[in-house]
C-alpha atoms as a PDB file:
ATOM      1  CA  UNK A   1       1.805  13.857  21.542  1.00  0.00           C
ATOM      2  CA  UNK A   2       0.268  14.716  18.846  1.00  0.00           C
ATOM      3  CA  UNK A   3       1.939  13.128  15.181  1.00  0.00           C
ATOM      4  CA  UNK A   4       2.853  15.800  12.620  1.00  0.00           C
ATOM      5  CA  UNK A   5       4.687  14.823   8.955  1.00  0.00           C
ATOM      6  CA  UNK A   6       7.369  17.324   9.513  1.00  0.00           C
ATOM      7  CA  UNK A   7       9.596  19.723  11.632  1.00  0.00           C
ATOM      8  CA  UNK A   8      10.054  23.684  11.463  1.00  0.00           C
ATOM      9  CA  UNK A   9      12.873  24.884  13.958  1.00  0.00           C
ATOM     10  CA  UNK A  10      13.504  28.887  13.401  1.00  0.00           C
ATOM     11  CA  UNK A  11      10.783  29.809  11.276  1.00  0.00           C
ATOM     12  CA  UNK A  12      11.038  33.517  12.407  1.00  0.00           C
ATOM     13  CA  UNK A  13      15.034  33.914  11.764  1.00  0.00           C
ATOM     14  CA  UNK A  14      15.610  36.342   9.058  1.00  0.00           C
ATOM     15  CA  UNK A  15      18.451  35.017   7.239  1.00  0.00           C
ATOM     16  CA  UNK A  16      18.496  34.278   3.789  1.00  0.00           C
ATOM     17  CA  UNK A  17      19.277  30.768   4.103  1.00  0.00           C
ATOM     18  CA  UNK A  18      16.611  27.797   4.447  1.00  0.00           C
ATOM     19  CA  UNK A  19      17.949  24.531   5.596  1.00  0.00           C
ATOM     20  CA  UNK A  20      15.822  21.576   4.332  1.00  0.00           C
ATOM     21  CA  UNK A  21      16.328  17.869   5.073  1.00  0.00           C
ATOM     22  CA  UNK A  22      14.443  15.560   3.311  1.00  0.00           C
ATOM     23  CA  UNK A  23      15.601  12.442   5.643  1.00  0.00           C
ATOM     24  CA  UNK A  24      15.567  13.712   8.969  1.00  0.00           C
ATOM     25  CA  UNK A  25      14.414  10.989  10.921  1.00  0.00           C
ATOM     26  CA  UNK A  26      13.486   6.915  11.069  1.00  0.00           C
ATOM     27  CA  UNK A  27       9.922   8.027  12.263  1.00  0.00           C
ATOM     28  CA  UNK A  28       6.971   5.506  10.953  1.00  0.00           C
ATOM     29  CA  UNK A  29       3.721   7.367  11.487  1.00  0.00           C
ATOM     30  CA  UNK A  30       1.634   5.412  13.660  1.00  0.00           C
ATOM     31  CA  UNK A  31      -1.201   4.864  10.492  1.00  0.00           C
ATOM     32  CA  UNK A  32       1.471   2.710   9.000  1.00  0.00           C
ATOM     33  CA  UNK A  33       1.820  -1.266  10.162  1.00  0.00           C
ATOM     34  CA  UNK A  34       0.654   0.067  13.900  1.00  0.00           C
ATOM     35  CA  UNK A  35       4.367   2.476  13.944  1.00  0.00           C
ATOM     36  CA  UNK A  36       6.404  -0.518  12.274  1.00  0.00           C
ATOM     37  CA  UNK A  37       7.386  -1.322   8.289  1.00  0.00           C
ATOM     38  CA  UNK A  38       8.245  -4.487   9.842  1.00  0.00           C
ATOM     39  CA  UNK A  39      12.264  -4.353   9.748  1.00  0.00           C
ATOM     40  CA  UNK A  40      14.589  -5.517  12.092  1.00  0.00           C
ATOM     41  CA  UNK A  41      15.279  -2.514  14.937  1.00  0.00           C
ATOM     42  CA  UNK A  42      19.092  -3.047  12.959  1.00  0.00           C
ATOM     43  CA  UNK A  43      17.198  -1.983   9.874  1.00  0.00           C
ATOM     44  CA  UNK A  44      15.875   0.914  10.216  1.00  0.00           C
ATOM     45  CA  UNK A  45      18.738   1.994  11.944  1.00  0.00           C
ATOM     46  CA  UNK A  46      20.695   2.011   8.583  1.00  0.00           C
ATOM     47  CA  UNK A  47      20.710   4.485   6.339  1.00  0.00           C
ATOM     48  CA  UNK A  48      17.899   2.521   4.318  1.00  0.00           C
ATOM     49  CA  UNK A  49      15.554   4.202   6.614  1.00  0.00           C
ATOM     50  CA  UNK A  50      16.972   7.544   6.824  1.00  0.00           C
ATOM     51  CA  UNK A  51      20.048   9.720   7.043  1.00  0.00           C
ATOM     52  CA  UNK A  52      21.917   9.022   9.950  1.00  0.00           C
ATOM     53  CA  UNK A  53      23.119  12.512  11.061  1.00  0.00           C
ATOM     54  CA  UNK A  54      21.828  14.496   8.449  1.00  0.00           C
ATOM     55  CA  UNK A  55      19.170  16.160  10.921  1.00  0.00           C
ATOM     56  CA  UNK A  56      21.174  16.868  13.856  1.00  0.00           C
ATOM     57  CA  UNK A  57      23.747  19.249  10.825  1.00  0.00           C
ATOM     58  CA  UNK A  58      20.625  20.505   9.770  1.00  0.00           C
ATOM     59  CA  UNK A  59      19.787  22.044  13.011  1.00  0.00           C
ATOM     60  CA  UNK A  60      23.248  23.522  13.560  1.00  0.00           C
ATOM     61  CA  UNK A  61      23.538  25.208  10.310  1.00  0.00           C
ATOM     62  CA  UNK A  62      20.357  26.599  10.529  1.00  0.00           C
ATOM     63  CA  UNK A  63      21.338  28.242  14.076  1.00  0.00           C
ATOM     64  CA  UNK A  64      24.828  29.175  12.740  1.00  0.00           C
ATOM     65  CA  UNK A  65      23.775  31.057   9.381  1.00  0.00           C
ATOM     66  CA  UNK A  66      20.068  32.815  11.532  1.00  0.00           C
ATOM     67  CA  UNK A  67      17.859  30.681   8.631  1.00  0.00           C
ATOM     68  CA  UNK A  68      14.675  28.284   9.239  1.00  0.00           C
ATOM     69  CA  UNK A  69      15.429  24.459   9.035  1.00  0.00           C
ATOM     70  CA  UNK A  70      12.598  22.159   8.272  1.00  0.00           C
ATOM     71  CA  UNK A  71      12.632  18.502   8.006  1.00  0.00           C
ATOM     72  CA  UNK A  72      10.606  15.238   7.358  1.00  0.00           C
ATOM     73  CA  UNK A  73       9.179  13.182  10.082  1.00  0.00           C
ATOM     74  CA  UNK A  74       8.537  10.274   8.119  1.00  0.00           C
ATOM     75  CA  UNK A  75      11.258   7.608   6.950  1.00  0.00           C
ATOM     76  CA  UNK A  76      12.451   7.269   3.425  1.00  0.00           C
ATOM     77  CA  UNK A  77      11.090   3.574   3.285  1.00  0.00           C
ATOM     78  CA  UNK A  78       7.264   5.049   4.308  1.00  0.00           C
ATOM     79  CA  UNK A  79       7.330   7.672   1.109  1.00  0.00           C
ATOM     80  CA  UNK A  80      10.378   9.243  -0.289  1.00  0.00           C
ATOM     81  CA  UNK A  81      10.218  12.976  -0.087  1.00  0.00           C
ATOM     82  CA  UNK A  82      13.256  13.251  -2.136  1.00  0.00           C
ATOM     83  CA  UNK A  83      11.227  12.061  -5.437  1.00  0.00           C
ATOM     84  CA  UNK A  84       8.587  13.320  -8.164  1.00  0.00           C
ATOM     85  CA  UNK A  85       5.019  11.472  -7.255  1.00  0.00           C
ATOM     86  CA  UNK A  86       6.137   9.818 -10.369  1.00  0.00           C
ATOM     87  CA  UNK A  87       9.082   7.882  -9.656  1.00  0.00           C
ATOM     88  CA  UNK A  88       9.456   4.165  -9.375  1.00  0.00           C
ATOM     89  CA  UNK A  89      11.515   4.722  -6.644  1.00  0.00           C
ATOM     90  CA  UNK A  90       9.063   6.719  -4.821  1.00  0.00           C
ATOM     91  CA  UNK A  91       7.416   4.188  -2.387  1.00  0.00           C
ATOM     92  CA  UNK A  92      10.379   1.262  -1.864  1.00  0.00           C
ATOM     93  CA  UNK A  93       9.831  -2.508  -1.636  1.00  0.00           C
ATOM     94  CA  UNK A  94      13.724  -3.470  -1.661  1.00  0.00           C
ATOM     95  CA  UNK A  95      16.482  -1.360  -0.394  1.00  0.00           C
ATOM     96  CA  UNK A  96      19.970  -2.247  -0.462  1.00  0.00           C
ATOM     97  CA  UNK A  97      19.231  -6.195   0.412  1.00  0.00           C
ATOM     98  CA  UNK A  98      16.384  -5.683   2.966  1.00  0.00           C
ATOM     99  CA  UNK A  99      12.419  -6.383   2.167  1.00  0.00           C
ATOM    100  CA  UNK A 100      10.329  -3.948   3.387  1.00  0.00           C
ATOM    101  CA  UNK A 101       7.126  -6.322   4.704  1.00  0.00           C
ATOM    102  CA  UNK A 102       4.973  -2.998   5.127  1.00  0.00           C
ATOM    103  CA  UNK A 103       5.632  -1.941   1.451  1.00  0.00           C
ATOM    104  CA  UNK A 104       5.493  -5.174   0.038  1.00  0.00           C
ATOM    105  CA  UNK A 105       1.439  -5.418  -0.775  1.00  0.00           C
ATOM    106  CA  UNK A 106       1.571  -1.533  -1.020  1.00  0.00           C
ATOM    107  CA  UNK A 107      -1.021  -1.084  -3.773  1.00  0.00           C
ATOM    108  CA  UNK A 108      -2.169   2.233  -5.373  1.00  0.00           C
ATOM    109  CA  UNK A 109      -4.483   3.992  -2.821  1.00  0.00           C
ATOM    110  CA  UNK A 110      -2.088   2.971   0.168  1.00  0.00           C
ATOM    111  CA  UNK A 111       0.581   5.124  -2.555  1.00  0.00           C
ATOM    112  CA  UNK A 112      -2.070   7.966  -2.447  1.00  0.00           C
ATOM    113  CA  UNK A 113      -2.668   7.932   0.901  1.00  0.00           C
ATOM    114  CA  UNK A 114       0.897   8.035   1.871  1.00  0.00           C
ATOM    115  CA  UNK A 115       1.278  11.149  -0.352  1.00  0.00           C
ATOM    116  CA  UNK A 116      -1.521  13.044   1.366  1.00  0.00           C
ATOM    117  CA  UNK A 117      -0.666  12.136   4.627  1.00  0.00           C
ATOM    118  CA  UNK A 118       2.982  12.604   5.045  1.00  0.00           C
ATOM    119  CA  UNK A 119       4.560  13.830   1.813  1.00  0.00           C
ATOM    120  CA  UNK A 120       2.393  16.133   0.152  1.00  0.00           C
ATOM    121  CA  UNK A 121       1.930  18.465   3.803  1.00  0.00           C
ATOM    122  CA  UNK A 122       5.913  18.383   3.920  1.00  0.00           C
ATOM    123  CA  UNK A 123       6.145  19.859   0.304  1.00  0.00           C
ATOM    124  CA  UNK A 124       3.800  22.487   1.431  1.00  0.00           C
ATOM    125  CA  UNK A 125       5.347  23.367   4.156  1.00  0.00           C
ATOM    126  CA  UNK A 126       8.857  23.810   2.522  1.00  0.00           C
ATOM    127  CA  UNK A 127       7.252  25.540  -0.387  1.00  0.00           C
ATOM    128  CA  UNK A 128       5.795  28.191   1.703  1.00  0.00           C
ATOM    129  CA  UNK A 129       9.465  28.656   3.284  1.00  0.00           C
ATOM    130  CA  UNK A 130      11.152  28.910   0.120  1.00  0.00           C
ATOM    131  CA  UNK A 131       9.059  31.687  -1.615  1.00  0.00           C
ATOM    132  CA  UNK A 132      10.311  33.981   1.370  1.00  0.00           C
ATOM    133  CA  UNK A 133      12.074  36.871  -0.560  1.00  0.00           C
ATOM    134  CA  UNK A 134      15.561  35.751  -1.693  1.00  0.00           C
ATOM    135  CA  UNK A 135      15.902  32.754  -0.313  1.00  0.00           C
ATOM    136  CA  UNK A 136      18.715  30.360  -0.534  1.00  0.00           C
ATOM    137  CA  UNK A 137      18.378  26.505  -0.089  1.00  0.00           C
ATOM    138  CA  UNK A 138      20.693  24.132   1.286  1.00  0.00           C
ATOM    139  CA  UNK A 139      19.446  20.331   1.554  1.00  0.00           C
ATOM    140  CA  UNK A 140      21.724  18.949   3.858  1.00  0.00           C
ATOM    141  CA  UNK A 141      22.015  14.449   3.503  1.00  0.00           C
ATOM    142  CA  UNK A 142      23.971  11.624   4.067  1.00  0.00           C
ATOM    143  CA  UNK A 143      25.420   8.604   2.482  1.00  0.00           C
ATOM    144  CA  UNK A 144      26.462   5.158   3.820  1.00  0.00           C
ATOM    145  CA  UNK A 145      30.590   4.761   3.472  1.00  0.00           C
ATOM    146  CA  UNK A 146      29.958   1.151   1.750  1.00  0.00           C
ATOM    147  CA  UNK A 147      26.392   0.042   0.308  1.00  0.00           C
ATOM    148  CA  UNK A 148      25.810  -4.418   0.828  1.00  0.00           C
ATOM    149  CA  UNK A 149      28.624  -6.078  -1.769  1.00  0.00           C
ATOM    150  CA  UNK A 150      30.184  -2.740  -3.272  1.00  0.00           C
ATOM    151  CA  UNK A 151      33.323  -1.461  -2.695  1.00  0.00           C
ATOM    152  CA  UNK A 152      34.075   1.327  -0.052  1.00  0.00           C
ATOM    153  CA  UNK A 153      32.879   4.831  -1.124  1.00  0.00           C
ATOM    154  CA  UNK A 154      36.123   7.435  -1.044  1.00  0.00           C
ATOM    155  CA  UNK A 155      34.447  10.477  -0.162  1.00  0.00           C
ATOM    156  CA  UNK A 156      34.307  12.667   2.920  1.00  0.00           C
ATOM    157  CA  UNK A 157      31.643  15.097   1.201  1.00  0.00           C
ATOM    158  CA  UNK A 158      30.452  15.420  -1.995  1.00  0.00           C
ATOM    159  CA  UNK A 159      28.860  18.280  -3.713  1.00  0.00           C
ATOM    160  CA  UNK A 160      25.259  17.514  -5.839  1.00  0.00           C
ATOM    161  CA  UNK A 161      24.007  19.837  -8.389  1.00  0.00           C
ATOM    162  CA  UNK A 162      22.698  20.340 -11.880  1.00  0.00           C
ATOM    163  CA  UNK A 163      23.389  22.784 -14.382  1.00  0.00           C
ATOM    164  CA  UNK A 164      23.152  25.535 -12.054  1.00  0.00           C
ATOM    165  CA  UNK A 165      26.527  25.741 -10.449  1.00  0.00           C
ATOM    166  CA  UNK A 166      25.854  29.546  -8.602  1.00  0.00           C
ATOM    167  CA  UNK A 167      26.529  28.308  -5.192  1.00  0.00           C
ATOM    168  CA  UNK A 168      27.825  24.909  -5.925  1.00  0.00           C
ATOM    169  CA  UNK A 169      30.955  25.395  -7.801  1.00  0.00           C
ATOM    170  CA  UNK A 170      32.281  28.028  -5.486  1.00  0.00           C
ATOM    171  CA  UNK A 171      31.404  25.654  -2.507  1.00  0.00           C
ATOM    172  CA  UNK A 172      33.399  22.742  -4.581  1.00  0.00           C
ATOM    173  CA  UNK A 173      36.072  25.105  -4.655  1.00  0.00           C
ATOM    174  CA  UNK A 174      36.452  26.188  -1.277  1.00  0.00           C
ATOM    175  CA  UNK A 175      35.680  22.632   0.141  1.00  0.00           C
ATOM    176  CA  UNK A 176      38.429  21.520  -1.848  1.00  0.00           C
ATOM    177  CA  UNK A 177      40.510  23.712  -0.667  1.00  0.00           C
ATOM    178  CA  UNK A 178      39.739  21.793   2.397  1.00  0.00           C
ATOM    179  CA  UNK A 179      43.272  19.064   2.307  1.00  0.00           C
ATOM    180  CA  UNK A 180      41.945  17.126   5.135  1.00  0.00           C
ATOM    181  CA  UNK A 181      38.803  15.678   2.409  1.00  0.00           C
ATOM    182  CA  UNK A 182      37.423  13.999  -0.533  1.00  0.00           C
ATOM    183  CA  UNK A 183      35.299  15.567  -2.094  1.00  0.00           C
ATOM    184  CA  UNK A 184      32.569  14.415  -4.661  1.00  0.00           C
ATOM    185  CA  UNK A 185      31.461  16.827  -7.739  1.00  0.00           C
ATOM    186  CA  UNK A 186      27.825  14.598  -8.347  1.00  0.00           C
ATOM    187  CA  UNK A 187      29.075  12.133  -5.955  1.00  0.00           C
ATOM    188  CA  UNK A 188      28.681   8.999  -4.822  1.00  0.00           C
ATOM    189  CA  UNK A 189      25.146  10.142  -6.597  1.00  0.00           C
ATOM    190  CA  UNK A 190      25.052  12.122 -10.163  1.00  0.00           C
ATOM    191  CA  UNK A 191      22.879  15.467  -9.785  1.00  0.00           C
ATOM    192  CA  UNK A 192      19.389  15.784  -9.043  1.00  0.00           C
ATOM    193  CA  UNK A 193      16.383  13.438 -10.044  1.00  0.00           C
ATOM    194  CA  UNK A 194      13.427  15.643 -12.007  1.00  0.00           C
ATOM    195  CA  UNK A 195      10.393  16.181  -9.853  1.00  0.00           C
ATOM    196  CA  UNK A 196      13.034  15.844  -6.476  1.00  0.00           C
ATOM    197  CA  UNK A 197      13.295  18.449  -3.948  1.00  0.00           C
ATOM    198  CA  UNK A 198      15.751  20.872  -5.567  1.00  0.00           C
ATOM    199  CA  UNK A 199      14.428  20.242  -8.508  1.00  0.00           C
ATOM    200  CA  UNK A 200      10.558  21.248  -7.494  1.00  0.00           C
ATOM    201  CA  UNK A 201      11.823  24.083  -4.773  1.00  0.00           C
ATOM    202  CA  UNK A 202      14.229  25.472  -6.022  1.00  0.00           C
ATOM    203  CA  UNK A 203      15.275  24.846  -9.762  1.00  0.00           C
ATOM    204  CA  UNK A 204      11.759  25.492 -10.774  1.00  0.00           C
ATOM    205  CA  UNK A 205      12.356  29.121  -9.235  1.00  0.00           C
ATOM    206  CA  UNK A 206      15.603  29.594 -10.333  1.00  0.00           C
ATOM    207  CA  UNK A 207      16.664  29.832  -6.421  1.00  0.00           C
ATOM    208  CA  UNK A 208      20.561  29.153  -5.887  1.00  0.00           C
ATOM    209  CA  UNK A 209      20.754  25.843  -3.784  1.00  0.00           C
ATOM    210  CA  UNK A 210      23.006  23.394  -3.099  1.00  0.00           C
ATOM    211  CA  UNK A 211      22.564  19.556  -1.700  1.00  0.00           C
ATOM    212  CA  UNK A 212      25.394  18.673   0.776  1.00  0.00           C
ATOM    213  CA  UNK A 213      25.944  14.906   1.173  1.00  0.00           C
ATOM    214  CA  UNK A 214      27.912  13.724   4.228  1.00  0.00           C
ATOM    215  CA  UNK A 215      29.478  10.459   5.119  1.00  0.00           C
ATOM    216  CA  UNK A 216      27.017   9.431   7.731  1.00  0.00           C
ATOM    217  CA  UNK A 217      30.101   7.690   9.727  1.00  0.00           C
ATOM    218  CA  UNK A 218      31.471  11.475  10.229  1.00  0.00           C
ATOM    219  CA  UNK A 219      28.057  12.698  11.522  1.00  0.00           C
ATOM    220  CA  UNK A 220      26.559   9.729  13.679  1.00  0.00           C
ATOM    221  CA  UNK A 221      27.509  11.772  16.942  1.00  0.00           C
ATOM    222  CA  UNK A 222      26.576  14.701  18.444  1.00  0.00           C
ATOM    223  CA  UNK A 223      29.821  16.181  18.245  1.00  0.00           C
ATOM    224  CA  UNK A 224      30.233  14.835  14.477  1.00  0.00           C
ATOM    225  CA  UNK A 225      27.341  16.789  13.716  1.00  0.00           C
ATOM    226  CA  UNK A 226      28.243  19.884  15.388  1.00  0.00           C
ATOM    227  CA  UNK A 227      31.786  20.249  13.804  1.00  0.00           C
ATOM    228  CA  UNK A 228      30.669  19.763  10.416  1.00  0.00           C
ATOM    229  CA  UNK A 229      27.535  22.390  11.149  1.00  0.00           C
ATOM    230  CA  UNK A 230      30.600  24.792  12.474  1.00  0.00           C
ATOM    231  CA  UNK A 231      32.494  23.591   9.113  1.00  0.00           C
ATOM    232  CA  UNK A 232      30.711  24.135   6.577  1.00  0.00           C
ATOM    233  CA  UNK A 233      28.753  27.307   7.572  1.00  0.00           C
ATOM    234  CA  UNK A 234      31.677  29.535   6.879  1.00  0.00           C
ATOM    235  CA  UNK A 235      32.271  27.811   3.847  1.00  0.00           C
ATOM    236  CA  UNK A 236      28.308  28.298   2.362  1.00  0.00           C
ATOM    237  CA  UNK A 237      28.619  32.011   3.517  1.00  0.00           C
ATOM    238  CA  UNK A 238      31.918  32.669   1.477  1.00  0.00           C
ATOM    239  CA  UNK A 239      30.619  30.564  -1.274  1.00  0.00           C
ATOM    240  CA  UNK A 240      27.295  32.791  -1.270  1.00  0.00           C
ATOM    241  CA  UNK A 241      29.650  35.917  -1.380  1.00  0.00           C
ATOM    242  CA  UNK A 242      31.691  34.426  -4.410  1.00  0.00           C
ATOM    243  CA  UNK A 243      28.822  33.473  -6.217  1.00  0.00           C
ATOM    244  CA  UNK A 244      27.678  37.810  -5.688  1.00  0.00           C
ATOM    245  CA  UNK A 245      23.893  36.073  -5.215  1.00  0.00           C
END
């Protein structure tokens, strides 16, 4: 089968919402260390490598609002999609107390290569499906309930966004609403990074969006990731009523 840097399911559906995740799967492309960074199997099962569940939602919102849902085959710890070409962060050496051996000599051109090969055909890709006419963007994540030798994170959800609150506060709102949850305004992460996904798809355009993060713990199953999908989809369509986008 034939490698490809990311995944389209419902391309043809004709809602107005596009469901993009940035961390969809563990997959290292077979160009890179032979299909291996080198971790422990344990590793890159963590959310280090991707996040855990965030795909599987992805899929079921997509089918439950009619909108396309594209993700990244390639893991975080290969090239982050979810940063500018410019960020420090972008290609990672050390993540949450694990060396990544593959990254380690990564020099320059490997960077550049990386870029053309996995991230930059992604970013086209989810370009091309956010200029459809009135388009609405939901990046759909997840977050590890404790990171190595910090205290437990309290949140079930939590809401990320920058200055443009369209969709987002009204989503706050209603998840809040919610008294079975926690829920994070810019949390257990503050906002957006400049040159990340949002930022370059869809605060560039001045498209409402909204990033979803989900405690991966919530989502690791099948059925997790279903009742969340069949949870939140209501929610983002009264949210996108609210808003009057």
């Amino acid at each position: 089968m034939t490698y490809t840097p990311y995944f389209i399911h419902g391309e043809d559906r004709p809602g107005r919402w596009l469901i993009t995740c940035d961390h969809a799967t563990n997959t290292v492309p077979p160009d890179v260390g032979g299909g291996s960074l080198g971790l422990a199997r344990e590793d890159m099962e963590r959310h280090i490598a991707y996040d855990v569940g965030a795909w599987g939602v992805s899929q079921h919102l997509g089918a439950l609002l009619n909108g396309p849902v594209i993700g990244a085959n390639f893991s975080r710890l290969v090239i982050d999609p979810n940063r500018g070409e410019d960020d420090p962060t972008l290609l990672m050496k050390l993540y949450d107390g694990s060396v990544i051996p593959a990254n380690r000599h990564a020099d320059a051109a490997e960077r550049e290569r990386r870029l053309n090969a996995y991230y930059r055909p992604y970013h086209r890709e989810l370009a091309r499906l956010a200029a459809l006419p009135h388009m609405v963007i939901v990046a759909v994540h997840s977050f590890t309930r404790q990171l190595r030798g910090r205290d437990p994170r309290p949140w079930h959800v939590g809401i990320l966004h920058t200055a443009d609150e369209r969709l987002s506060r009204p989503l706050l709102d209603l998840l809040r609403a919610e008294r079975d949850l926690v829920v994070g305004d810019n949390e257990p992460y503050s906002g957006h990074l400049p040159g990340d996904s949002i930022d370059r798809h869809a605060t560039a355009f001045n498209r409402p969006n909204v990033l979803i993060e989900i405690r991966n713990d919530l989502i690791a199953d099948h059925a997790g990731q279903r009742e969340w999908a069949e949870r939140l989809a209501p929610l983002l369509e009264r949210a996108l009523e609210r808003a009057e986008l």
